[in-house]
C-alpha atoms as a PDB file:
ATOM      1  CA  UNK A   1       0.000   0.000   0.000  1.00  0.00           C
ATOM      2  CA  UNK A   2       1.440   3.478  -0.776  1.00  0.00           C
ATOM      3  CA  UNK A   3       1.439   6.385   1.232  1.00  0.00           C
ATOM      4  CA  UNK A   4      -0.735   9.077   0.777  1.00  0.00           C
ATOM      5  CA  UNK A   5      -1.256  12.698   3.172  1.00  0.00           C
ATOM      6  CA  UNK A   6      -4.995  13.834   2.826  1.00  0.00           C
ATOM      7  CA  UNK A   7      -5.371  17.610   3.553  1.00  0.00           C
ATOM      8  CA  UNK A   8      -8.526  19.363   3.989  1.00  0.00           C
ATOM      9  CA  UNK A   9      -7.863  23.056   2.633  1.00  0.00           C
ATOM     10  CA  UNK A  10      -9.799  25.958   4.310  1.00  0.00           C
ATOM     11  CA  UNK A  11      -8.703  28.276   1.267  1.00  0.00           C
ATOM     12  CA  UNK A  12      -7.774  28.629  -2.317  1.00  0.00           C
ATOM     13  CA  UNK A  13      -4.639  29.636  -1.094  1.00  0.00           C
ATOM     14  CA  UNK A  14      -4.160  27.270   0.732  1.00  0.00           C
ATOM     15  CA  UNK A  15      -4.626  25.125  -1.288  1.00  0.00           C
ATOM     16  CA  UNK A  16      -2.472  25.676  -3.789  1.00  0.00           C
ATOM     17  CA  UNK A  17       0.666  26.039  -1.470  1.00  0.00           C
ATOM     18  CA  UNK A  18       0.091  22.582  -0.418  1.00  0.00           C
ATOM     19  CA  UNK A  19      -0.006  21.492  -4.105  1.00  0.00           C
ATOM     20  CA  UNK A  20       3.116  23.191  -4.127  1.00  0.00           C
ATOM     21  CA  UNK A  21       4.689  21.379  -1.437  1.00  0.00           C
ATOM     22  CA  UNK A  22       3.473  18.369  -2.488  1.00  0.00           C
ATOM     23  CA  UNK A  23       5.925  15.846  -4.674  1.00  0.00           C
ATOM     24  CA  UNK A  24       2.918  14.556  -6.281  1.00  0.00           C
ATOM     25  CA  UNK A  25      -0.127  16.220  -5.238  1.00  0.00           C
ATOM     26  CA  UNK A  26      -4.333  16.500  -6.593  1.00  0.00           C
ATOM     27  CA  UNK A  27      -6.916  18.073  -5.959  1.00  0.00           C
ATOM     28  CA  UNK A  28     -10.153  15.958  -4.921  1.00  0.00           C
ATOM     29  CA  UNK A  29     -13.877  17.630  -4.811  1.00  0.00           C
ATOM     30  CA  UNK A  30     -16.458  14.948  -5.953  1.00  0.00           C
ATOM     31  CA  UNK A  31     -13.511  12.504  -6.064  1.00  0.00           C
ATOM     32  CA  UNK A  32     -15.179  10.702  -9.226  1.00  0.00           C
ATOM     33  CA  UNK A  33     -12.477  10.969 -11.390  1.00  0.00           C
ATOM     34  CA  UNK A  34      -8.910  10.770  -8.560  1.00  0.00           C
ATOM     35  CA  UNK A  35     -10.435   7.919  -6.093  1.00  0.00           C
ATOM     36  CA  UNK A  36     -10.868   5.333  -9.413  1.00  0.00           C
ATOM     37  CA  UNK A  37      -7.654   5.623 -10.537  1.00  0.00           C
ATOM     38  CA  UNK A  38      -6.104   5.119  -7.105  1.00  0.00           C
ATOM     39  CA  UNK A  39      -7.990   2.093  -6.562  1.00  0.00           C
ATOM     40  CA  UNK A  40      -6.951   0.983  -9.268  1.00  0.00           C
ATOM     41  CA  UNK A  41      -3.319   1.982  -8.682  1.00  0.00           C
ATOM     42  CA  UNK A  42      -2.963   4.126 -11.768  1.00  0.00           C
ATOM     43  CA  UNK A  43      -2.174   7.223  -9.925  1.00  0.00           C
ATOM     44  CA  UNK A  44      -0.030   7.568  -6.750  1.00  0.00           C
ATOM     45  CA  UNK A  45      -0.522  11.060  -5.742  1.00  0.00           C
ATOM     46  CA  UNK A  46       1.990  11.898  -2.490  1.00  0.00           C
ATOM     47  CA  UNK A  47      -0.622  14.349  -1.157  1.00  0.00           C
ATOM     48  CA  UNK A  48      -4.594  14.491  -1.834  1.00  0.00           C
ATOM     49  CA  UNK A  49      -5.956  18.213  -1.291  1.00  0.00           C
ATOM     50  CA  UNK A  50      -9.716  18.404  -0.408  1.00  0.00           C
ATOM     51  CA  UNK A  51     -11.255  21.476  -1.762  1.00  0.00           C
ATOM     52  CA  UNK A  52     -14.792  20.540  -1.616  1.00  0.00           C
ATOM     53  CA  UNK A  53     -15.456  22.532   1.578  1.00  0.00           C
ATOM     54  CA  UNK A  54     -13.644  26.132   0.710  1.00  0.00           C
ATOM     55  CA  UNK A  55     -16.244  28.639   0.789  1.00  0.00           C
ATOM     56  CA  UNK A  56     -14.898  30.261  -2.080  1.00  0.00           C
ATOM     57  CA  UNK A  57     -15.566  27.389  -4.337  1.00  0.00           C
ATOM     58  CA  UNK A  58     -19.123  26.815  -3.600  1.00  0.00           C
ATOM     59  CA  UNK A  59     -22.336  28.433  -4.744  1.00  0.00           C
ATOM     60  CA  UNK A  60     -24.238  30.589  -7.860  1.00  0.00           C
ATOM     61  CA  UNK A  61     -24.432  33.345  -8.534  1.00  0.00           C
ATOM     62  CA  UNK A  62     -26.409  35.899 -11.094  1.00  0.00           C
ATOM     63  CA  UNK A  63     -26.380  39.467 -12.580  1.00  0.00           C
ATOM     64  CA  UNK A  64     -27.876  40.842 -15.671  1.00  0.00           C
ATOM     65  CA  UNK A  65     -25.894  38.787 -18.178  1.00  0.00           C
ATOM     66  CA  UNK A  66     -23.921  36.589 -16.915  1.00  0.00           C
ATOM     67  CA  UNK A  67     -24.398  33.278 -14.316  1.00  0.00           C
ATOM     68  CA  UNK A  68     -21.753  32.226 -12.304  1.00  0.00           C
ATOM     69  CA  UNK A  69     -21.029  29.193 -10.780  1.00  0.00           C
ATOM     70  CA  UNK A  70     -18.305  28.165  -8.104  1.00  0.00           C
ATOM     71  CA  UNK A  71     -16.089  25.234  -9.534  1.00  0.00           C
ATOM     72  CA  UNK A  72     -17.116  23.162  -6.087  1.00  0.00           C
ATOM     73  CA  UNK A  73     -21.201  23.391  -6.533  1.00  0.00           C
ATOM     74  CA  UNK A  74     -22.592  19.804  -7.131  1.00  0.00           C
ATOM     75  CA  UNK A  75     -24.166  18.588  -9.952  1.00  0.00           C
ATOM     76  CA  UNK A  76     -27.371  18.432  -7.658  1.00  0.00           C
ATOM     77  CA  UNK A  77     -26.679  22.301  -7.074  1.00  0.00           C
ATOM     78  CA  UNK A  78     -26.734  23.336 -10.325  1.00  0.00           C
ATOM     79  CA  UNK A  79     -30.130  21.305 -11.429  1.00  0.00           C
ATOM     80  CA  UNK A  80     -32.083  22.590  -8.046  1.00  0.00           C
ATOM     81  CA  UNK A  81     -31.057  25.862  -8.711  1.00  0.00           C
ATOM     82  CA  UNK A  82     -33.951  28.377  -9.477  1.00  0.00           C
ATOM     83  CA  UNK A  83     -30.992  30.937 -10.231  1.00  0.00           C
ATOM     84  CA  UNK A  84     -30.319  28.698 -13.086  1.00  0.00           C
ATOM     85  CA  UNK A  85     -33.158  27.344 -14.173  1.00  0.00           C
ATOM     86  CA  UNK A  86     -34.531  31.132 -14.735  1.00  0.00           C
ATOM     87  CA  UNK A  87     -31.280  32.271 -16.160  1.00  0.00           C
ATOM     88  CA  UNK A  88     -30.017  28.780 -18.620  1.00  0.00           C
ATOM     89  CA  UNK A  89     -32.722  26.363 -18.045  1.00  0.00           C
ATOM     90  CA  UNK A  90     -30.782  24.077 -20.226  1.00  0.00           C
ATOM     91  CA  UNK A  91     -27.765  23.949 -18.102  1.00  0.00           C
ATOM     92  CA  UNK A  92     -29.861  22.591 -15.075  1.00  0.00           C
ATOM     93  CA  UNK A  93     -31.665  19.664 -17.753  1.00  0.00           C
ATOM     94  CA  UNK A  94     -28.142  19.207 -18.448  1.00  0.00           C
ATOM     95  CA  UNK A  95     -27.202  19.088 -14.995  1.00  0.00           C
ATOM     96  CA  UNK A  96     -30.227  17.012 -14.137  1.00  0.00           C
ATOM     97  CA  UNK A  97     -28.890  14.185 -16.764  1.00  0.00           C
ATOM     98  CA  UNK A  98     -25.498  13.804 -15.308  1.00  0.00           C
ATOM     99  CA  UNK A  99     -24.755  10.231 -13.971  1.00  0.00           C
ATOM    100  CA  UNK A 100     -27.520   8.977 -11.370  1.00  0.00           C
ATOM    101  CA  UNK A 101     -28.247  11.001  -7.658  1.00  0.00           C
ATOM    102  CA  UNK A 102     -25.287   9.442  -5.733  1.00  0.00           C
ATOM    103  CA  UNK A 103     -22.935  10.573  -8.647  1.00  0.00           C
ATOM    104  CA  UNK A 104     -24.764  14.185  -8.956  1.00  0.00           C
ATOM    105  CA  UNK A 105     -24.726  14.825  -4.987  1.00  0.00           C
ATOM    106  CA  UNK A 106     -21.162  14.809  -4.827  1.00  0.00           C
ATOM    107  CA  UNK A 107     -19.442  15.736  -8.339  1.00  0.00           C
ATOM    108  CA  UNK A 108     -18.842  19.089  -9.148  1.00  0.00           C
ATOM    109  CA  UNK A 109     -18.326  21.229 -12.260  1.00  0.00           C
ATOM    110  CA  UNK A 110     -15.173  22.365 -11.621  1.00  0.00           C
ATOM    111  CA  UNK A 111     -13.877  18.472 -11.471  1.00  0.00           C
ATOM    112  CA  UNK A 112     -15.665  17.753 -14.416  1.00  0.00           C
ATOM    113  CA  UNK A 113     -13.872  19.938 -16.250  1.00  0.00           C
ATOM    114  CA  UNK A 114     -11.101  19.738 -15.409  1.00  0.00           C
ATOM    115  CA  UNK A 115     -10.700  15.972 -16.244  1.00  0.00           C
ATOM    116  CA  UNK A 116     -12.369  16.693 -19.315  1.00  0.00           C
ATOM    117  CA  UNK A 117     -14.063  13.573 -20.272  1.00  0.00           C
ATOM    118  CA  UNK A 118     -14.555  13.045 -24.111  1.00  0.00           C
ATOM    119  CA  UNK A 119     -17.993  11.613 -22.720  1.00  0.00           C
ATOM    120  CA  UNK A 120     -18.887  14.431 -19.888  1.00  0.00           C
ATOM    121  CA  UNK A 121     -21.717  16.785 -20.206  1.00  0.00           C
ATOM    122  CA  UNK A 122     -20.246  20.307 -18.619  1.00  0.00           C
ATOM    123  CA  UNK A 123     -17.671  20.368 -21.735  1.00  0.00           C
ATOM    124  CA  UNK A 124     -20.931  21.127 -24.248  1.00  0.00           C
ATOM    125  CA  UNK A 125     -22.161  23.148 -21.856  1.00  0.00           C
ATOM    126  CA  UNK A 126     -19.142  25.319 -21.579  1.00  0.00           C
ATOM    127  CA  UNK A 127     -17.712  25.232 -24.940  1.00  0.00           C
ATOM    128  CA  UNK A 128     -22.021  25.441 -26.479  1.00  0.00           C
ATOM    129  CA  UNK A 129     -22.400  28.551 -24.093  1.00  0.00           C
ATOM    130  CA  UNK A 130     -19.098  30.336 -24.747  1.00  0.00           C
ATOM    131  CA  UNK A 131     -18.602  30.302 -20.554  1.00  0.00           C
ATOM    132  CA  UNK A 132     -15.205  31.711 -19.343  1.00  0.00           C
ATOM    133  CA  UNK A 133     -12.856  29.509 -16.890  1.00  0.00           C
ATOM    134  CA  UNK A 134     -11.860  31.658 -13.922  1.00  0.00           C
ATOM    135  CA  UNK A 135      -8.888  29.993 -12.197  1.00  0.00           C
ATOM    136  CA  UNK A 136      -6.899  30.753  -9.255  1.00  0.00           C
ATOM    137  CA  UNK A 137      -4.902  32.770 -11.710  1.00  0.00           C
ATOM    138  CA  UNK A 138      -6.571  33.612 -14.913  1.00  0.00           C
ATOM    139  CA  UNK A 139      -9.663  33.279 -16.961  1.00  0.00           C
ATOM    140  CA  UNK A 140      -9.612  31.728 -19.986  1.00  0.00           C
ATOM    141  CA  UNK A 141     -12.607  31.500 -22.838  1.00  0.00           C
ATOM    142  CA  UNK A 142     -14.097  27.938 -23.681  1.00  0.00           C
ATOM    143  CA  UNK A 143     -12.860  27.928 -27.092  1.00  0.00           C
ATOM    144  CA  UNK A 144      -9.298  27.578 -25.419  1.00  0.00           C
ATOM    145  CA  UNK A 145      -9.981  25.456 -22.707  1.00  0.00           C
ATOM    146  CA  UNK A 146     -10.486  22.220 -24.426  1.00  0.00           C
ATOM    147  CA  UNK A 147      -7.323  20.991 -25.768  1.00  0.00           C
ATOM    148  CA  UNK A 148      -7.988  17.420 -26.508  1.00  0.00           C
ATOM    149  CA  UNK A 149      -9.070  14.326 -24.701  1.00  0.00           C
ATOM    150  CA  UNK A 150      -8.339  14.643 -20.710  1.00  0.00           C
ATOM    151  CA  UNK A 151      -6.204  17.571 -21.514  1.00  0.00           C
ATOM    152  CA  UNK A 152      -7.096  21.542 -20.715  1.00  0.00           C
ATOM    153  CA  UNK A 153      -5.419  24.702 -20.803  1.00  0.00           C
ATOM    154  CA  UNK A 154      -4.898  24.292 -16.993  1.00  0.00           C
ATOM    155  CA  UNK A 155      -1.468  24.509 -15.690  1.00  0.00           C
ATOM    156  CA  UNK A 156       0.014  22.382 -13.767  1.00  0.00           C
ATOM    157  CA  UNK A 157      -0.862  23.303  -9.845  1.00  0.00           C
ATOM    158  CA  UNK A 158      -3.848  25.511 -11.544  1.00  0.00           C
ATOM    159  CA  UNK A 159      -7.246  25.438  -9.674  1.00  0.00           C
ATOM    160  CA  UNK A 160     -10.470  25.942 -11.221  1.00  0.00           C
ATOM    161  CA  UNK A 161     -12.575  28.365  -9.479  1.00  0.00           C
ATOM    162  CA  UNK A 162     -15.824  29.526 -10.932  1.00  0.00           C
ATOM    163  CA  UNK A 163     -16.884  29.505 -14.530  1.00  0.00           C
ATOM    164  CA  UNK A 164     -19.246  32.048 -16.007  1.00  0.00           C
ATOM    165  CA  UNK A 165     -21.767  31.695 -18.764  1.00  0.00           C
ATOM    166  CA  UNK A 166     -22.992  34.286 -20.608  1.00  0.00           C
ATOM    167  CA  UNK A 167     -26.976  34.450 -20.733  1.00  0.00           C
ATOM    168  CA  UNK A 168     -28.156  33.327 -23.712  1.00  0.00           C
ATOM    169  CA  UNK A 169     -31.514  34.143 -25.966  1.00  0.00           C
ATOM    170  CA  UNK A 170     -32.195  30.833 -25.612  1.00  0.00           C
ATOM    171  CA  UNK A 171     -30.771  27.397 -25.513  1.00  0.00           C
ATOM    172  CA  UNK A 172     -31.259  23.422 -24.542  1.00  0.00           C
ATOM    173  CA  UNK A 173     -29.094  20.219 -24.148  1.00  0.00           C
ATOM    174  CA  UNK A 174     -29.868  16.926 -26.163  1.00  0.00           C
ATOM    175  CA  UNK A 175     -28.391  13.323 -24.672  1.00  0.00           C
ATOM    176  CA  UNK A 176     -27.945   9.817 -26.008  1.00  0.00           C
ATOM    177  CA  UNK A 177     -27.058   7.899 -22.840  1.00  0.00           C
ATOM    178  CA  UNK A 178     -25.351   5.338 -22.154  1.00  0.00           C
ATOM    179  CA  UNK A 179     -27.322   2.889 -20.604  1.00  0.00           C
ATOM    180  CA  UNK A 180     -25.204   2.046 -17.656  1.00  0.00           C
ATOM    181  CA  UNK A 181     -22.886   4.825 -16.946  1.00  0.00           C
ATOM    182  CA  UNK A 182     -25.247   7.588 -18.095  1.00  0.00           C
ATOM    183  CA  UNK A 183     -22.229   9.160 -19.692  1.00  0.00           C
ATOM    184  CA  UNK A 184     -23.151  10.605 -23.733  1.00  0.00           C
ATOM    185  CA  UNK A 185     -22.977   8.644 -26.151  1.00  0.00           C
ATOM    186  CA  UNK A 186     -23.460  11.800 -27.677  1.00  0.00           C
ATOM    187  CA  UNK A 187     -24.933  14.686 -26.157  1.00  0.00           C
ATOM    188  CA  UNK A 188     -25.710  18.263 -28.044  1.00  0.00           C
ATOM    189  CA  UNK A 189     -26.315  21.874 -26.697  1.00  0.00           C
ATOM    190  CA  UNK A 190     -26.868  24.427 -28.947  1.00  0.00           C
ATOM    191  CA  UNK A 191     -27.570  27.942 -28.168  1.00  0.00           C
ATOM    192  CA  UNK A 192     -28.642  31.446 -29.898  1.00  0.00           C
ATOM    193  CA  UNK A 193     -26.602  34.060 -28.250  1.00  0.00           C
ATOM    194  CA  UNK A 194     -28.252  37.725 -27.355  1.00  0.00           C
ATOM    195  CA  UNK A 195     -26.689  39.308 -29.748  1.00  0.00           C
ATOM    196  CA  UNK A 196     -27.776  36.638 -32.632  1.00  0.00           C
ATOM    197  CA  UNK A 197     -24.896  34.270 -32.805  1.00  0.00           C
ATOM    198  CA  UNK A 198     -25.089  30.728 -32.982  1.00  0.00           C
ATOM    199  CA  UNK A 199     -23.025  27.850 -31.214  1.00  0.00           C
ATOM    200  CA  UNK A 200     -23.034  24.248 -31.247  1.00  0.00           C
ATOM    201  CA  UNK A 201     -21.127  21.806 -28.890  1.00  0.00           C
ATOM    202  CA  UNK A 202     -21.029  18.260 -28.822  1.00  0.00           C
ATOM    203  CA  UNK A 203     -19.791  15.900 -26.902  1.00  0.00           C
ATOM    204  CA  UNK A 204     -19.137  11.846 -26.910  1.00  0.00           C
ATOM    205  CA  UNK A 205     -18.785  11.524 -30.319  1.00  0.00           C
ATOM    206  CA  UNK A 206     -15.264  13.131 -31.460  1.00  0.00           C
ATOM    207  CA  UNK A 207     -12.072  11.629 -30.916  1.00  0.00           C
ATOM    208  CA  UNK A 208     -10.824  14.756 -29.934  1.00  0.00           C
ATOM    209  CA  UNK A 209     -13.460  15.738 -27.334  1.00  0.00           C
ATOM    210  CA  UNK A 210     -15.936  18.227 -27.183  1.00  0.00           C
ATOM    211  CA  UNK A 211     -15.725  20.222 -30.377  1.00  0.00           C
ATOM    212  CA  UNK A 212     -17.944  23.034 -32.084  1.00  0.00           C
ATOM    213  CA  UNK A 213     -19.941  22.376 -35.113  1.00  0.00           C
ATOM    214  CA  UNK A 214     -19.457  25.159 -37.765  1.00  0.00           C
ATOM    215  CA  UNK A 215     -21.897  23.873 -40.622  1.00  0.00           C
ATOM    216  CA  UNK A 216     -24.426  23.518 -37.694  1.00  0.00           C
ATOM    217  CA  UNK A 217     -24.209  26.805 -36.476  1.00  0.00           C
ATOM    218  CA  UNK A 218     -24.190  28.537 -40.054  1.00  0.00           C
ATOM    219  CA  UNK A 219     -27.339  26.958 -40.689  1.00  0.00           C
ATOM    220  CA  UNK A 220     -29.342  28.120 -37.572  1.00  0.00           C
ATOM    221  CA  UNK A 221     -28.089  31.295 -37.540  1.00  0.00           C
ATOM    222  CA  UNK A 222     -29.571  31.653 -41.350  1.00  0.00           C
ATOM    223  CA  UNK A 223     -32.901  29.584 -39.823  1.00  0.00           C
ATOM    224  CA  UNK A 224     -33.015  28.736 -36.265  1.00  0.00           C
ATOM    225  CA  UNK A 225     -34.895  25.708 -36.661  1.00  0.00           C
ATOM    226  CA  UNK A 226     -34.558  21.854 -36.891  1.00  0.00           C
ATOM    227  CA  UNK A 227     -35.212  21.810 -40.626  1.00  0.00           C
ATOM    228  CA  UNK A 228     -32.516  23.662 -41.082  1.00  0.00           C
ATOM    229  CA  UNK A 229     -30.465  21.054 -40.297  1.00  0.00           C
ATOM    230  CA  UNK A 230     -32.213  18.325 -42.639  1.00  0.00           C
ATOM    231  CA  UNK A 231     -29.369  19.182 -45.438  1.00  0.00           C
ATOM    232  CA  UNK A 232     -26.241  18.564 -42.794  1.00  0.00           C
ATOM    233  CA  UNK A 233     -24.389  15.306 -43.248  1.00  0.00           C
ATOM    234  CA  UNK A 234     -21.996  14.638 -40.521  1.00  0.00           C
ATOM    235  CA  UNK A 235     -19.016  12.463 -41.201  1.00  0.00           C
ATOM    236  CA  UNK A 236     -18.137   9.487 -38.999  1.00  0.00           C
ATOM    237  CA  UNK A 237     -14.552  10.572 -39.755  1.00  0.00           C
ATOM    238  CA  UNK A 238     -12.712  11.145 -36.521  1.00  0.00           C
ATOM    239  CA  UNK A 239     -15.565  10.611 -34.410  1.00  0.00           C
ATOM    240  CA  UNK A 240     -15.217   7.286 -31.700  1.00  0.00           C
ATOM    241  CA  UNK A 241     -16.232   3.793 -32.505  1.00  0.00           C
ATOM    242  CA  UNK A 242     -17.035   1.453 -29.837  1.00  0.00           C
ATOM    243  CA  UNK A 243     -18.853  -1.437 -28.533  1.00  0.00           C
ATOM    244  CA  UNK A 244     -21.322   0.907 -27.723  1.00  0.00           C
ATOM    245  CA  UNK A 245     -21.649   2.282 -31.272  1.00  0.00           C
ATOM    246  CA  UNK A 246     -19.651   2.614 -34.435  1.00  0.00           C
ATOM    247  CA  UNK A 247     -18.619   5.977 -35.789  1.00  0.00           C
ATOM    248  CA  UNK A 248     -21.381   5.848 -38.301  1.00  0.00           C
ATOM    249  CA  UNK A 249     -24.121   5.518 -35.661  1.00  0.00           C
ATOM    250  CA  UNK A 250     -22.397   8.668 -33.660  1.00  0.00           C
ATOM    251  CA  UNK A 251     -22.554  10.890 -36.774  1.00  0.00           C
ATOM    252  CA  UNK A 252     -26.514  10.230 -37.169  1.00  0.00           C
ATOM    253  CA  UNK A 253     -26.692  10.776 -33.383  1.00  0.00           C
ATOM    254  CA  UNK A 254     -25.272  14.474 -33.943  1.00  0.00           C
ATOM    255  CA  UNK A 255     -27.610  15.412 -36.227  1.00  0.00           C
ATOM    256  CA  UNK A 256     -30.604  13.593 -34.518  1.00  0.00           C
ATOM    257  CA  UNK A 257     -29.149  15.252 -31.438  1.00  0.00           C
ATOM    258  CA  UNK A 258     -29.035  18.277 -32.408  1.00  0.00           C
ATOM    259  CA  UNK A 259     -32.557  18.911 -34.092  1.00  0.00           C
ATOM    260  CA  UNK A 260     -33.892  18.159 -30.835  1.00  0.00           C
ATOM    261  CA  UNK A 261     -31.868  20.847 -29.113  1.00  0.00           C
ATOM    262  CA  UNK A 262     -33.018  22.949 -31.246  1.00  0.00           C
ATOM    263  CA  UNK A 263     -36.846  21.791 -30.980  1.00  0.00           C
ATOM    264  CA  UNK A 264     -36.510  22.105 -27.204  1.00  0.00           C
ATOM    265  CA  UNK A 265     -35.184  25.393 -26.871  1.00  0.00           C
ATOM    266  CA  UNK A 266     -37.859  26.583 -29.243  1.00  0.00           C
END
């Protein structure tokens, strides 16, 4: 058995100097992602850092334009939320979807993201929604978050500590799950921005992650509707293929996906 210090932080700054100090440390909030791969001794991590009870990190917030949320809130948080389900309904139905109760009662957003799952829902969410990642030492935008399967922008030491999403005109979140781990097989979220501008995300499909759909968005911003999707073929090139469906049976879930994002967010 190896040896490993547990540390209950009372602050961001805190911590992040005992990531510091550590030879090997992580961070553990919902613990979904860094207590699996222990037990399974694929990580060895000198020093685990629980952040799941810093103030700092927990709660949501709203203004005019833009909804916060505090990288330690639950799943369960977000989708119970009347602040979000008046401000993005669609991120608390996305929220809502996410794994089953024990799974949404302790994982958080922040975690999510940052182990950015090709399968997780919060990626489409973010990237779909053009959020901004505040960290414990910069923001940065959605579009350069995402760097390819497990992999962020994040630094290493970096703490995610709130992301904020812009307020859109309107917008919804469309899943294929997976029977047993409730993960997307492929999941959708498209959203019309205030200002007219259209985004796509989807998730569980690409072999590079979550990704953007141009050709989608082109076509609702011309005609926000599901027809106007009828004439988009999605290629099964680089999307997965798995057991659980080959890449031609993710590239008809896109579209199929998609059209009823757009249905549901009217």
């Amino acid at each position: 058995m190896y040896q490993t210090t547990y540390h209950r932080a009372g602050s961001i700054d805190e911590a992040a100097g005992l990531f510091a100090k550590g030879s090997e440390a992580r961070y553990l909030a919902g613990g979904h992602t860094l207590l699996p791969v222990m037990k399974q001794r694929l990580a060895a991590p000198s020093d685990v850092i629980d952040i799941a009870r810093i103030k700092d990190l927990v709660g949501i917030e709203v203004s005019a334009d833009t909804l916060t949320i505090r990288a330690a809130t639950t799943h369960y948080d977000v989708a119970q939320s009347a602040d979000v389900r008046k401000a993005i309904p669609a991120l608390a139905d996305l929220a809502s979807m996410i794994g089953d109760p024990a799974v949404r009662h302790r994982g958080t957003i922040g975690g999510s993201l940052a182990n950015n799952d090709p399968a997780a829902d919060y990626p489409a969410a973010v990237l779909g929604l053009g959020a901004t990642i505040r960290t414990n030492k910069r923001t940065i935008a959605a579009d350069d978050f995402f760097q390819g399967l497990f992999t962020t922008a994040l630094d290493e030491g970096e703490l995610i500590t709130a992301i904020a999403f812009p307020i859109p005109a309107k917008a919804a979140y469309a899943k294929f799950r997976h029977p047993a781990s409730r993960f997307a097989l492929t999941g959708v979220l498209v959203a019309k921005t205030r200002s007219g501008d259209v985004r796509v995300a989807v998730t569980g499909a690409s072999q590079s992650g979550v990704t953007r759909l141009p050709d989608m968005e082109a076509a609702l911003k011309a005609n926000w509707s599901a027809t106007a999707l009828d004439s988009i073929t999605v290629s099964p090139g680089g999307l997965m293929g798995d057991i659980h469906g080959s890449a031609d049976y993710r590239a008809n879930l896109v579209k199929v996906m998609a059209q009823r994002a757009v249905t549901a967010a009217g």
